[in-house]
N, C-alpha and C. Protein backbone atom coordinates (compact mmCIF):
# COMPACT_ATOMS: atom_id res chain seq x y z
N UNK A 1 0.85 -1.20 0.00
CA UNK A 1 0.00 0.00 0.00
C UNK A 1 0.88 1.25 0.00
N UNK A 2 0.17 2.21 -0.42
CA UNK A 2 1.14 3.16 -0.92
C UNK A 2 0.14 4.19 -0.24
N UNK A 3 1.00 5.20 0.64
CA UNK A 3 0.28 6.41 1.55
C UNK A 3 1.14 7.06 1.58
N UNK A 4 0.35 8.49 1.10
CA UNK A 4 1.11 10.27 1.22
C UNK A 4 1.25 10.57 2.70
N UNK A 5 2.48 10.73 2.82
CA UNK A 5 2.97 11.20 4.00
C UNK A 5 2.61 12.85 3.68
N UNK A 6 1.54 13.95 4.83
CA UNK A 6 1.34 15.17 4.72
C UNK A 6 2.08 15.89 5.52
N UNK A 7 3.42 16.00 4.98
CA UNK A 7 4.96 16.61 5.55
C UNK A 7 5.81 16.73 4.18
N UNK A 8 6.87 17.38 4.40
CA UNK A 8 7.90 17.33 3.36
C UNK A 8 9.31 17.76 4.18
N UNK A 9 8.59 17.20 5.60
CA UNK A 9 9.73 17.02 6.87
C UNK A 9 10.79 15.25 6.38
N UNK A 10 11.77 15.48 5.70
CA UNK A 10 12.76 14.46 5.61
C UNK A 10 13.13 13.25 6.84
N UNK A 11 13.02 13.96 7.81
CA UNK A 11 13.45 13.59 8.80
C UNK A 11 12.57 12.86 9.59
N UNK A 12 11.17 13.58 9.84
CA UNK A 12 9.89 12.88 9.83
C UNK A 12 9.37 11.57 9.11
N UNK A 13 9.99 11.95 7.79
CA UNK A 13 9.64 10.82 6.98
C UNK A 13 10.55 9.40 7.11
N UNK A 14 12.09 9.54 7.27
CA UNK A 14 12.69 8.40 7.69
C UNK A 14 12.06 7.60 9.12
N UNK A 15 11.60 8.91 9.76
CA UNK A 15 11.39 8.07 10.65
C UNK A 15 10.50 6.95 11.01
N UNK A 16 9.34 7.86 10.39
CA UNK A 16 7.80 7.08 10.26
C UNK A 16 7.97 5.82 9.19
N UNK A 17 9.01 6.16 8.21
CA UNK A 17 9.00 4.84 7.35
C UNK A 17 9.55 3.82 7.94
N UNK A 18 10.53 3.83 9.32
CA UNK A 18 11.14 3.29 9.64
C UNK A 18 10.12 2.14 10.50
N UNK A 19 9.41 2.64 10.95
CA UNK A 19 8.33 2.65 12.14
C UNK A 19 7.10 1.72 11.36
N UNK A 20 7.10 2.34 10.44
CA UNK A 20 5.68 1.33 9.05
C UNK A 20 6.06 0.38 8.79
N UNK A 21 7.54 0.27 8.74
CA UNK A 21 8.30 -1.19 8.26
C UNK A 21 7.38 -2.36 7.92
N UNK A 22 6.71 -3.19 9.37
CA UNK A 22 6.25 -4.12 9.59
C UNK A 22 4.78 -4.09 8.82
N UNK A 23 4.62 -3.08 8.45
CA UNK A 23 2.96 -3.16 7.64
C UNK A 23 3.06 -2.99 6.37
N UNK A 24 4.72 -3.44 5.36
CA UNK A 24 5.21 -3.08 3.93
C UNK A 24 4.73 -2.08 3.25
N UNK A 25 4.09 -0.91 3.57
CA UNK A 25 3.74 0.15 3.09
C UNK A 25 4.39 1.14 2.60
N UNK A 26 4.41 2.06 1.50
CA UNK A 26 5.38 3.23 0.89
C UNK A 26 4.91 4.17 1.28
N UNK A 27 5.56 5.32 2.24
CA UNK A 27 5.30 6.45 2.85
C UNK A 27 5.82 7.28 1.63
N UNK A 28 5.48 8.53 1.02
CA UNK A 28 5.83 9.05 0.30
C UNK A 28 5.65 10.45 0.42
N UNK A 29 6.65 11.09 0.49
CA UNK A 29 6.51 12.80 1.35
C UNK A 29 5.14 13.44 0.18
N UNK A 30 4.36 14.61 0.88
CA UNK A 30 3.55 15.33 -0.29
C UNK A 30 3.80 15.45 -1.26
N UNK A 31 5.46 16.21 -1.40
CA UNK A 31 6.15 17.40 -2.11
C UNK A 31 5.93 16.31 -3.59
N UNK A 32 6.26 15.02 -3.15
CA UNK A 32 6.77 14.57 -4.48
C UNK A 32 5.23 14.54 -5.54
N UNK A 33 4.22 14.64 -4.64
CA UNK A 33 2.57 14.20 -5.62
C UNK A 33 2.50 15.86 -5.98
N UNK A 34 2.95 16.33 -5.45
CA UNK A 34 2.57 18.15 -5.88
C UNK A 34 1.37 18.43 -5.12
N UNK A 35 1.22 18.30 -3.83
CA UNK A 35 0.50 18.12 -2.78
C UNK A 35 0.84 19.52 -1.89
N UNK A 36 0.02 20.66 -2.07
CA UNK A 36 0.52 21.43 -1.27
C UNK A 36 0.82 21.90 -0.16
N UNK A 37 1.16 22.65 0.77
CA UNK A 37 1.16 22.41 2.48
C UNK A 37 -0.37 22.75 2.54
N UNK A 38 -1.09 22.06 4.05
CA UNK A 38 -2.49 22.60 4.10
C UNK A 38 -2.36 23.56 5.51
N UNK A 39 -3.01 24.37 5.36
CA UNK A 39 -3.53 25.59 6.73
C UNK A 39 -3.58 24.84 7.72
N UNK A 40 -2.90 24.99 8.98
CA UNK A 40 -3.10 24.37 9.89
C UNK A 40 -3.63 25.38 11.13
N UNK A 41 -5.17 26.04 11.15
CA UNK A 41 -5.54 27.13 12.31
C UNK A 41 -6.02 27.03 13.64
N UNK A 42 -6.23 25.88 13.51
CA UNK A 42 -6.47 24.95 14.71
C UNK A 42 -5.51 25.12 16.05
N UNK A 43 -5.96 24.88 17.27
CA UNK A 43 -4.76 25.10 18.77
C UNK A 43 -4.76 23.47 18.84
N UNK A 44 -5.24 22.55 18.67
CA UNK A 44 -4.69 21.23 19.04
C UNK A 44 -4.03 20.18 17.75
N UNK A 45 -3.59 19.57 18.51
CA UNK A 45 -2.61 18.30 17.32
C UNK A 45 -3.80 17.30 16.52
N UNK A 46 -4.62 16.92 17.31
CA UNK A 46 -5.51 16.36 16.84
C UNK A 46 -6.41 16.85 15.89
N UNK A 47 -7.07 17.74 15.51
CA UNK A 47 -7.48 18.72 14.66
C UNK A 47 -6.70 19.32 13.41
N UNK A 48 -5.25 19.64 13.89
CA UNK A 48 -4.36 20.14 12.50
C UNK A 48 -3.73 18.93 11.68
N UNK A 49 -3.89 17.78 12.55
CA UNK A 49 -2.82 16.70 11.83
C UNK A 49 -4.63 16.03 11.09
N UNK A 50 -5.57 16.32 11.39
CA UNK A 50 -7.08 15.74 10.56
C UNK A 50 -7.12 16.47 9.00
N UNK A 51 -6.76 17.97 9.34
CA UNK A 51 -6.73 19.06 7.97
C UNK A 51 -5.42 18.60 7.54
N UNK A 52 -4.55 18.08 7.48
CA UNK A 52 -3.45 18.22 7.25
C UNK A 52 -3.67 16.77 6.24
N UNK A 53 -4.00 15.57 6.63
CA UNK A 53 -4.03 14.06 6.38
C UNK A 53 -5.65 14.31 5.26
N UNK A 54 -6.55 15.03 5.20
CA UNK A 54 -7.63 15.39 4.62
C UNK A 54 -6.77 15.71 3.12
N UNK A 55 -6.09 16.89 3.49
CA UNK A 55 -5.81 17.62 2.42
C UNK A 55 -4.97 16.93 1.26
N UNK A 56 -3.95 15.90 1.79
CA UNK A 56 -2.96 15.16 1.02
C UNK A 56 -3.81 14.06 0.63
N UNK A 57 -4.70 13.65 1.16
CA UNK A 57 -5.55 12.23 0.83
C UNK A 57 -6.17 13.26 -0.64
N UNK A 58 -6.77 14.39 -0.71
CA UNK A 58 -7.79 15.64 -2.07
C UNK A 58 -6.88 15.65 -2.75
N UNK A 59 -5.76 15.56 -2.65
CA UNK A 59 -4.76 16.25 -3.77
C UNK A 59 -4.61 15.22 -4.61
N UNK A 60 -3.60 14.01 -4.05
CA UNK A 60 -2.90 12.76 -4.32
C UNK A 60 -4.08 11.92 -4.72
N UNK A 61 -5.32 11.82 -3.79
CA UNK A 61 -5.88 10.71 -4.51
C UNK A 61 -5.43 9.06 -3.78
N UNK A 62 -4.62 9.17 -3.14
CA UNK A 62 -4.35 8.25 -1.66
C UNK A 62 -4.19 8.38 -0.06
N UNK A 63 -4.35 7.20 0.33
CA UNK A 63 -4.47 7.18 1.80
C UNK A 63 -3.83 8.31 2.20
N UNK A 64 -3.63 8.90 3.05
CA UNK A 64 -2.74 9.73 3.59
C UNK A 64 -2.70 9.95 4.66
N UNK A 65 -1.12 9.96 5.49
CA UNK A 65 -1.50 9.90 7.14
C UNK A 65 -0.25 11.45 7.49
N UNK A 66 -0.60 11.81 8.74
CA UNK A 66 -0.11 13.27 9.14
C UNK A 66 0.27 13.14 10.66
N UNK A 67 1.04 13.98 10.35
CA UNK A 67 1.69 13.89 12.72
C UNK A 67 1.62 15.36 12.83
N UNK A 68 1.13 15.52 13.48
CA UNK A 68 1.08 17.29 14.89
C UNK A 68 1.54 16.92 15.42
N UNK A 69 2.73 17.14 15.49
CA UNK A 69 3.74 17.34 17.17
C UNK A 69 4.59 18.62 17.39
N UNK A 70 4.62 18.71 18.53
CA UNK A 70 5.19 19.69 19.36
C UNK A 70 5.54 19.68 20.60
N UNK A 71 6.27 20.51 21.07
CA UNK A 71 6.87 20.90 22.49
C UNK A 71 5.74 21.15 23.02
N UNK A 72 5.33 20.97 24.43
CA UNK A 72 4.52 21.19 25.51
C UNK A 72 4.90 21.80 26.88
N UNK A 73 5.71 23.03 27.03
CA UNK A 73 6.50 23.58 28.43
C UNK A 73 5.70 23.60 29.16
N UNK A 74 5.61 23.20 30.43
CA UNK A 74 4.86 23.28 31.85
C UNK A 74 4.58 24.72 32.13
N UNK A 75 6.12 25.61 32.30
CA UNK A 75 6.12 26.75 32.61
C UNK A 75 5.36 27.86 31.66
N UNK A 76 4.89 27.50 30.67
CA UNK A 76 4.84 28.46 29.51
C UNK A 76 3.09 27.89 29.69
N UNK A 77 2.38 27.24 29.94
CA UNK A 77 1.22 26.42 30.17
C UNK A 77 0.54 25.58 28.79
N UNK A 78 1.88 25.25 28.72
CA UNK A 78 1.56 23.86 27.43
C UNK A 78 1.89 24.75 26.01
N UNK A 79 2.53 25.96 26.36
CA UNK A 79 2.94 26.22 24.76
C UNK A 79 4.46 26.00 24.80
N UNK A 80 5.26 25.80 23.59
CA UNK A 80 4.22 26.56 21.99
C UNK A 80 3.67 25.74 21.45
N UNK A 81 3.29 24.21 21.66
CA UNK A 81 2.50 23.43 21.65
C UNK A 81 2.26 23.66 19.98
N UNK A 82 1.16 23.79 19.68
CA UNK A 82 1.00 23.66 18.05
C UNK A 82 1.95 24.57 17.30
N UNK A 83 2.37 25.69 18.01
CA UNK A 83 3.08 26.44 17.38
C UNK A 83 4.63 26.19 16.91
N UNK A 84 4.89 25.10 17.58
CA UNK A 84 6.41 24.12 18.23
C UNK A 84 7.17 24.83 16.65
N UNK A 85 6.66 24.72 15.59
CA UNK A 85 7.75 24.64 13.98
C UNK A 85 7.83 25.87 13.88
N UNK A 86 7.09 26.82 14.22
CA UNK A 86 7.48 28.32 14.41
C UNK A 86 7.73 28.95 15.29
N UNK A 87 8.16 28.44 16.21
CA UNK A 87 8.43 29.14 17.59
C UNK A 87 9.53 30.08 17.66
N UNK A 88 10.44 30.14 17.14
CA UNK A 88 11.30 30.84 16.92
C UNK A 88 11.17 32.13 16.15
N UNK A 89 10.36 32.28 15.08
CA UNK A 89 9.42 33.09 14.73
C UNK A 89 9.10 34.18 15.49
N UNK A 90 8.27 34.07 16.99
CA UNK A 90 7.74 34.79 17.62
C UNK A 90 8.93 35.82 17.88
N UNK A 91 10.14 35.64 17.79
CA UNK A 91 11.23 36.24 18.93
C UNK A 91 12.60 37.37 17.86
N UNK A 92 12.12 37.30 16.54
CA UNK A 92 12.52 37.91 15.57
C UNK A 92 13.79 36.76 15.04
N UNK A 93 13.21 35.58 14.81
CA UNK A 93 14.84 35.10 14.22
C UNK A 93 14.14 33.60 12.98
N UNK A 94 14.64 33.68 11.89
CA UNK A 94 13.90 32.92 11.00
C UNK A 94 13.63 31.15 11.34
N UNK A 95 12.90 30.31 10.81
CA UNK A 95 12.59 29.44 10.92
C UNK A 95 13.56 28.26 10.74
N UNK A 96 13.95 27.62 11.56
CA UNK A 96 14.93 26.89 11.81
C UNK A 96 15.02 25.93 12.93
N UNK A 97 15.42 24.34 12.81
CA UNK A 97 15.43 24.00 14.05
C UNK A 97 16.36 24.54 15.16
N UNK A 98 17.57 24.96 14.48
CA UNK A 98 18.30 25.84 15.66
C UNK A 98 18.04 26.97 15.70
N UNK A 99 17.33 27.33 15.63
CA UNK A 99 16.62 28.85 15.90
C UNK A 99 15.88 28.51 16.68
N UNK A 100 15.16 27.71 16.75
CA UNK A 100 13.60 26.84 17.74
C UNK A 100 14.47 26.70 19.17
N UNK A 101 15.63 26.13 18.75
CA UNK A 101 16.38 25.66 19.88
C UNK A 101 16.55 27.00 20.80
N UNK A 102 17.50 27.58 19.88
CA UNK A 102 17.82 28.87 20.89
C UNK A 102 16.97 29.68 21.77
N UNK A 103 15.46 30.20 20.86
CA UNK A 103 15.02 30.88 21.36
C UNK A 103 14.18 30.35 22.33
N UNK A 104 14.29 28.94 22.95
CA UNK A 104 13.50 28.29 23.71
C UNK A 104 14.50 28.26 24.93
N UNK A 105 16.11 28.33 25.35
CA UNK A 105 16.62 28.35 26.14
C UNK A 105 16.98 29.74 26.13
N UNK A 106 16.86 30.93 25.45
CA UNK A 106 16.83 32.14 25.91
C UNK A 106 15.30 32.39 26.88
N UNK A 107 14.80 32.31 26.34
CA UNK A 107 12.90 31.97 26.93
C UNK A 107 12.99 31.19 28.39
N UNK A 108 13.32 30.57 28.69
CA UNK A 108 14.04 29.80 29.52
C UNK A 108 15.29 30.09 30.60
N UNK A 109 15.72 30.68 30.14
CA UNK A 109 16.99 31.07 30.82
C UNK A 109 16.93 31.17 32.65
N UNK A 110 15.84 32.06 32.82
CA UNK A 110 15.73 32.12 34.22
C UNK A 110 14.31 31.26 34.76
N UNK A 111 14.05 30.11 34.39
CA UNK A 111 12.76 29.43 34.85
C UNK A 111 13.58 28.37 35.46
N UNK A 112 13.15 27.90 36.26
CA UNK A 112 13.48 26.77 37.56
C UNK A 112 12.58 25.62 36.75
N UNK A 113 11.24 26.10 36.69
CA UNK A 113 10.86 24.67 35.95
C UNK A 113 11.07 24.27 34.87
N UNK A 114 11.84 23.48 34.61
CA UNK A 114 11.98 23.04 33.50
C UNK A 114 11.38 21.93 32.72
N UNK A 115 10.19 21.11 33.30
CA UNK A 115 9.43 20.07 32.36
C UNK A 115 8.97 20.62 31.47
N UNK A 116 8.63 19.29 30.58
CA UNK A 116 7.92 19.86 29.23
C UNK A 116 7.84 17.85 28.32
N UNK A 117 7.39 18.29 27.72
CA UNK A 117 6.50 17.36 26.60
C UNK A 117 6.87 17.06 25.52
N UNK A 118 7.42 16.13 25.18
CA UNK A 118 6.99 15.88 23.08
C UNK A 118 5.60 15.43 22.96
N UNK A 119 5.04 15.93 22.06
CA UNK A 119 3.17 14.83 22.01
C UNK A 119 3.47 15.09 20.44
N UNK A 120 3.07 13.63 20.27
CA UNK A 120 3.04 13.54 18.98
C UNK A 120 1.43 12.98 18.53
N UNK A 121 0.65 13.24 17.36
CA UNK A 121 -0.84 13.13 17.28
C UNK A 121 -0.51 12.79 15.51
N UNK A 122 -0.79 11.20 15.49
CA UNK A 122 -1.14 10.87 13.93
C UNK A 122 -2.20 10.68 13.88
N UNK A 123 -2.38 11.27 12.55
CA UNK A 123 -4.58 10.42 12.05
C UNK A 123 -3.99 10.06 10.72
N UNK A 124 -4.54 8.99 10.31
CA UNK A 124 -4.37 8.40 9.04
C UNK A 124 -6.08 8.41 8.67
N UNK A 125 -6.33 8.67 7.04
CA UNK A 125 -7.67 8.37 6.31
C UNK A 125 -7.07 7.82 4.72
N UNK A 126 -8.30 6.78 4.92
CA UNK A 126 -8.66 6.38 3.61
C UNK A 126 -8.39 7.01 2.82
N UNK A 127 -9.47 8.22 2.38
CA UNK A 127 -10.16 9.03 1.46
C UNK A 127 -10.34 10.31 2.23
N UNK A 128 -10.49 11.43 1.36
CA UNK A 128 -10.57 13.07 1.90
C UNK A 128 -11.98 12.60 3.02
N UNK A 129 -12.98 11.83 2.77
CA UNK A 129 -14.25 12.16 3.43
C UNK A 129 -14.27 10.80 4.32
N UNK A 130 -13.24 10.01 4.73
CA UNK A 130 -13.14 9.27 5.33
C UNK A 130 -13.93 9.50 6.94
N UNK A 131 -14.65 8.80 7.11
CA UNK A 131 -15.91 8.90 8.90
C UNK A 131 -14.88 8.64 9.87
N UNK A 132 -14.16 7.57 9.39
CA UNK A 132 -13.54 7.19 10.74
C UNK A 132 -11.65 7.10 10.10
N UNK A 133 -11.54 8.43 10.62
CA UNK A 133 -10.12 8.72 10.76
C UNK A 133 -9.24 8.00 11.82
N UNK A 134 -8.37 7.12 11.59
CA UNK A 134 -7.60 6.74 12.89
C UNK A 134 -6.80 7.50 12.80
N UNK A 135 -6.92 7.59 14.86
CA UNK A 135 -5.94 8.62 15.45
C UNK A 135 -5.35 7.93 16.50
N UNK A 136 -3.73 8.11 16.73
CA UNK A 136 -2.88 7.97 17.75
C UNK A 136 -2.35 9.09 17.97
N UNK A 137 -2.06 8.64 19.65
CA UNK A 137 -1.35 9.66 20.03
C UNK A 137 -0.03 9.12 21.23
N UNK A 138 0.73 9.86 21.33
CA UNK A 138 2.05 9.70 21.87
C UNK A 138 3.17 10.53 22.66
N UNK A 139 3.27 10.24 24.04
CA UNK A 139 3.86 11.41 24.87
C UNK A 139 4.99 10.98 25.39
N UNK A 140 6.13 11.79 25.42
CA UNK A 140 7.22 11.40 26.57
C UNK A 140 7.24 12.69 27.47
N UNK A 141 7.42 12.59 28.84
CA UNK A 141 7.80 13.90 29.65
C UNK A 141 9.01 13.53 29.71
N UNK A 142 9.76 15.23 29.90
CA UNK A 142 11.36 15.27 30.51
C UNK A 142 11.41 16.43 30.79
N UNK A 143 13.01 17.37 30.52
CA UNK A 143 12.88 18.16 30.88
C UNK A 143 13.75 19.39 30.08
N UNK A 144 13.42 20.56 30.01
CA UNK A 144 14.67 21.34 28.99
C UNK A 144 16.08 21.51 29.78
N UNK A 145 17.05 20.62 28.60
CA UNK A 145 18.18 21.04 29.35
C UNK A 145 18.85 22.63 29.11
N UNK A 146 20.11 23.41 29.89
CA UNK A 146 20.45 24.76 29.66
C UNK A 146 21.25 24.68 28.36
N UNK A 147 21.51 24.11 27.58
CA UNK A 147 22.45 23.97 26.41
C UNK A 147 22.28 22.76 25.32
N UNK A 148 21.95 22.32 24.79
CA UNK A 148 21.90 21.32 23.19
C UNK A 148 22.91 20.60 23.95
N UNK A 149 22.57 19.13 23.70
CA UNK A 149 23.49 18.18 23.96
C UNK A 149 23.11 16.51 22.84
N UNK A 150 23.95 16.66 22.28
CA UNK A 150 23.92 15.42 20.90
C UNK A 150 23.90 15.84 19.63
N UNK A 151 23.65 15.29 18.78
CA UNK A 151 23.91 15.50 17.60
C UNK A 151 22.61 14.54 16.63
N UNK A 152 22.02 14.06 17.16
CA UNK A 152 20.92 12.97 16.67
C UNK A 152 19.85 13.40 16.33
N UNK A 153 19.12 13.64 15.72
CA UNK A 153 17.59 13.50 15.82
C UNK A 153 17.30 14.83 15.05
N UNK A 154 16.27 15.72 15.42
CA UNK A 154 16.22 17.36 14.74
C UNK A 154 14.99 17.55 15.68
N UNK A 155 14.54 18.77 15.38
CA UNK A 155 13.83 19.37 16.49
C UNK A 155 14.28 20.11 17.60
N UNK A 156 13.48 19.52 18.69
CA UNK A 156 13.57 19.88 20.20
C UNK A 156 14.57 19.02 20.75
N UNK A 157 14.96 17.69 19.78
CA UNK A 157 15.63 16.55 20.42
C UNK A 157 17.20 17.15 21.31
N UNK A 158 17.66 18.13 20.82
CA UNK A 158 19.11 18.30 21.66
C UNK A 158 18.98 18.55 23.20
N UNK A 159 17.47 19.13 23.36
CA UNK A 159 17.53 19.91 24.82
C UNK A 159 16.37 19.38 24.99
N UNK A 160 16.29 18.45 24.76
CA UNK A 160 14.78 17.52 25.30
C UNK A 160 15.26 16.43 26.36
N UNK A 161 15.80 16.43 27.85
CA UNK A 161 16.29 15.58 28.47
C UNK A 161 15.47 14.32 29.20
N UNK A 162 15.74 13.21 28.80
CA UNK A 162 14.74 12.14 29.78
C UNK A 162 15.51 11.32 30.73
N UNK A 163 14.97 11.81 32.06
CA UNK A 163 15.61 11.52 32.98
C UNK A 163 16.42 10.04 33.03
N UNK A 164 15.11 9.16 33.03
CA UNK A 164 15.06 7.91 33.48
C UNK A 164 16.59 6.98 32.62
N UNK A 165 16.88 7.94 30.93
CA UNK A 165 17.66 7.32 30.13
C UNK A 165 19.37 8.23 30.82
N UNK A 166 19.20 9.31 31.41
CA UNK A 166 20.26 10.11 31.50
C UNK A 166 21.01 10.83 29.92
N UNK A 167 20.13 11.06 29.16
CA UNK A 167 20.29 11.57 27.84
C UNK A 167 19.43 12.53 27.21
N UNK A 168 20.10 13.28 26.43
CA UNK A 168 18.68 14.36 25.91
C UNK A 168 18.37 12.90 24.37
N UNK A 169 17.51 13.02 23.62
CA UNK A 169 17.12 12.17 22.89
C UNK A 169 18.06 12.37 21.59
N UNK A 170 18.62 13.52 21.34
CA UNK A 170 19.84 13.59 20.38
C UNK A 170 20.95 13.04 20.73
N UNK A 171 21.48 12.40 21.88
CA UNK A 171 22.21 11.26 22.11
C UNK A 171 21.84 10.20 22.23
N UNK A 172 20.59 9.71 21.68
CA UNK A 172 20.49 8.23 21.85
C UNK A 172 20.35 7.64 20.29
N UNK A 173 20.94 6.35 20.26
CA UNK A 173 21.15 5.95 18.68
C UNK A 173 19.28 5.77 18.33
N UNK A 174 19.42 5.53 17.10
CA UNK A 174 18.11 5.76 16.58
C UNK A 174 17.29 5.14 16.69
N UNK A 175 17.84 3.50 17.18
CA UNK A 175 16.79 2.71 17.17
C UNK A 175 16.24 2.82 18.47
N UNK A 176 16.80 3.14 19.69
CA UNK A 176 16.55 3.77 20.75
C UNK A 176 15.19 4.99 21.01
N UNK A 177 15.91 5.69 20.11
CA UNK A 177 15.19 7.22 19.95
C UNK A 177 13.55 6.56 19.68
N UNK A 178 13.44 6.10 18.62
CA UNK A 178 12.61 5.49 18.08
C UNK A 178 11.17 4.22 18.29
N UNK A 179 12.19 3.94 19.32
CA UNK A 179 11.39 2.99 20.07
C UNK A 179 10.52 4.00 21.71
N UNK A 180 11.43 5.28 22.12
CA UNK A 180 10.59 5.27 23.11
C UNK A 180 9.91 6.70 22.78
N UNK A 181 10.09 7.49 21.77
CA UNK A 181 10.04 8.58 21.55
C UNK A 181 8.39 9.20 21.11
N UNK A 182 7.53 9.88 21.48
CA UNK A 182 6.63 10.26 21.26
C UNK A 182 5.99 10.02 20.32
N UNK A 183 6.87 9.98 18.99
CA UNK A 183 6.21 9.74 17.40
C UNK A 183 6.64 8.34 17.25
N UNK A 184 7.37 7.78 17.83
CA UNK A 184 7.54 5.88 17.90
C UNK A 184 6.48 5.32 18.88
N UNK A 185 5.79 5.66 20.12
CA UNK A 185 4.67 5.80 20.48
C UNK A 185 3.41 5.71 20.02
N UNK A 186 3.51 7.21 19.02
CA UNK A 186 1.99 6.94 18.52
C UNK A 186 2.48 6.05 17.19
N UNK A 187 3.26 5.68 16.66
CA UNK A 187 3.46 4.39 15.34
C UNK A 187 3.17 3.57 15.99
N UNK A 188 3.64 3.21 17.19
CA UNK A 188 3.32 1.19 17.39
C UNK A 188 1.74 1.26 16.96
N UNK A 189 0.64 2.58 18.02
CA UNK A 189 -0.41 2.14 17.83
C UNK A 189 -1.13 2.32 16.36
N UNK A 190 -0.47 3.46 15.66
CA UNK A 190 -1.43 3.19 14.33
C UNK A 190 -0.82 2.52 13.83
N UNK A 191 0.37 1.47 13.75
CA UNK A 191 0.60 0.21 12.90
C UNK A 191 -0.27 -0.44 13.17
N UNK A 192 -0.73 -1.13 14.73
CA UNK A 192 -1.83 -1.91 14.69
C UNK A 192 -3.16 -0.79 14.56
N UNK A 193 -3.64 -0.31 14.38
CA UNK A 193 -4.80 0.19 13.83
C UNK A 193 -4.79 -0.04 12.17
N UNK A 194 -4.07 0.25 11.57
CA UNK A 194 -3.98 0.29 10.20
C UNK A 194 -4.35 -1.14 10.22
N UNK A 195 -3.54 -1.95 10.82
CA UNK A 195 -3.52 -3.61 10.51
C UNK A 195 -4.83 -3.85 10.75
N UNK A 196 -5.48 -3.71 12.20
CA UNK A 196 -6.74 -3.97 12.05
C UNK A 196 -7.64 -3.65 11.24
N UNK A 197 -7.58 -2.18 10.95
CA UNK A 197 -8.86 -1.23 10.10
C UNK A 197 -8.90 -1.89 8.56
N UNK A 198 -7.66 -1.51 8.66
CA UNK A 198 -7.32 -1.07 6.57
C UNK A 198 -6.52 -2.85 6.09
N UNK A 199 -6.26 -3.32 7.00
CA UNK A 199 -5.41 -4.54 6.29
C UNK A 199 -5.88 -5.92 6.25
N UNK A 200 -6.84 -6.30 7.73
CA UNK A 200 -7.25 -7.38 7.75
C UNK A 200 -8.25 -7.79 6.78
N UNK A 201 -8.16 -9.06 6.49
CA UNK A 201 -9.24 -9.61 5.66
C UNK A 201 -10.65 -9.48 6.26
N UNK A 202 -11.69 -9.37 5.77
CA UNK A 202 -13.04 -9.19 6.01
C UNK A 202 -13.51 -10.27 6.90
């Protein structure tokens, strides 16, 4: 089976293909169907990753599945949360994951609390008018560290610390990362959803 991935996030896409493995399916970024980005105006993950997986299913003409994820700061009261890919934005400095980075430990600088969130939110559909959209979802807590530490992953991953591993998630090898990480989370469950919904025999 062949499904439009509604991203033209590279990095996103290795990952999730990595993650689909077991259900032989071809993830295939938008960009390549000529699938354009869709409006995402919505405040929750669940809602922008529905417009998002809608829009690539209208264009392409196949399944298409989508992830909303973002940072969740305690101190900040759950933002920048949907805003996570532009956050850096707000603070005068262009769009970038190290720009995201920075301006989140300048933002930061003098807060004691430091928890916070990855949540990751997939919906996969059939068809644009699909009733029953499957949706997963997927959380790790940790905490922001004062400085980027690793070299792995992209995002929030350098200063995203989880205690329990003693690592921010940009030091952990991939298959690691992958297995406990917010968007490896919500994959285990829509692999088996897909399997059940879309794959089993009648």
């Amino acid at each position: 089976m062949r499904i439009v991935l509604a991203s033209n996030n590279l990095g996103k896409l290795a990952e999730l293909q990595s993650m689909f493995s077991p259900l032989g399916v071809d993830l295939v970024v938008q960009s390549e169907l000529g699938v354009p980005e869709a409006e995402e105006p919505y405040r929750t993950f669940v809602e922008n990753a529905l417009t998002k997986a809608r829009n690539a299913s209208a264009y392409s003409g196949l399944p298409a599945i989508a992830d909303d994820a973002g940072l969740c700061v305690d101190a900040f009261e759950g933002l920048p949360g949907v805003d996570t890919a532009y956050y850096a934005t707000q603070y005068g400095y262009p769009k970038s994951d190290d720009n995201n980075v920075r301006a989140l430990l300048e933002q930061m600088q003098h807060v004691e609390n430091r928890r916070a969130a990855l949540v990751s939110t997939l919906v996969a559909v059939r068809s644009p008018d699909d009733p029953e959209p499957l949706i997963a979802a997927g959380r790790v807590a940790g905490e922001i560290t004062r400085k980027p530490l690793g070299a792995n992953g992209f995002g929030f991953d350098p200063v995203m610390w989880i205690p329990e591993l003693g690592r921010t998630f940009a030091q952990l090898p991939t298959d690691i990362k992958n297995r406990i990480s917010h968007r490896g989370r919500a994959a285990r469950v829509m692999v088996e959803l897909i399997r059940e919904r879309w794959l089993a025999p009648p």
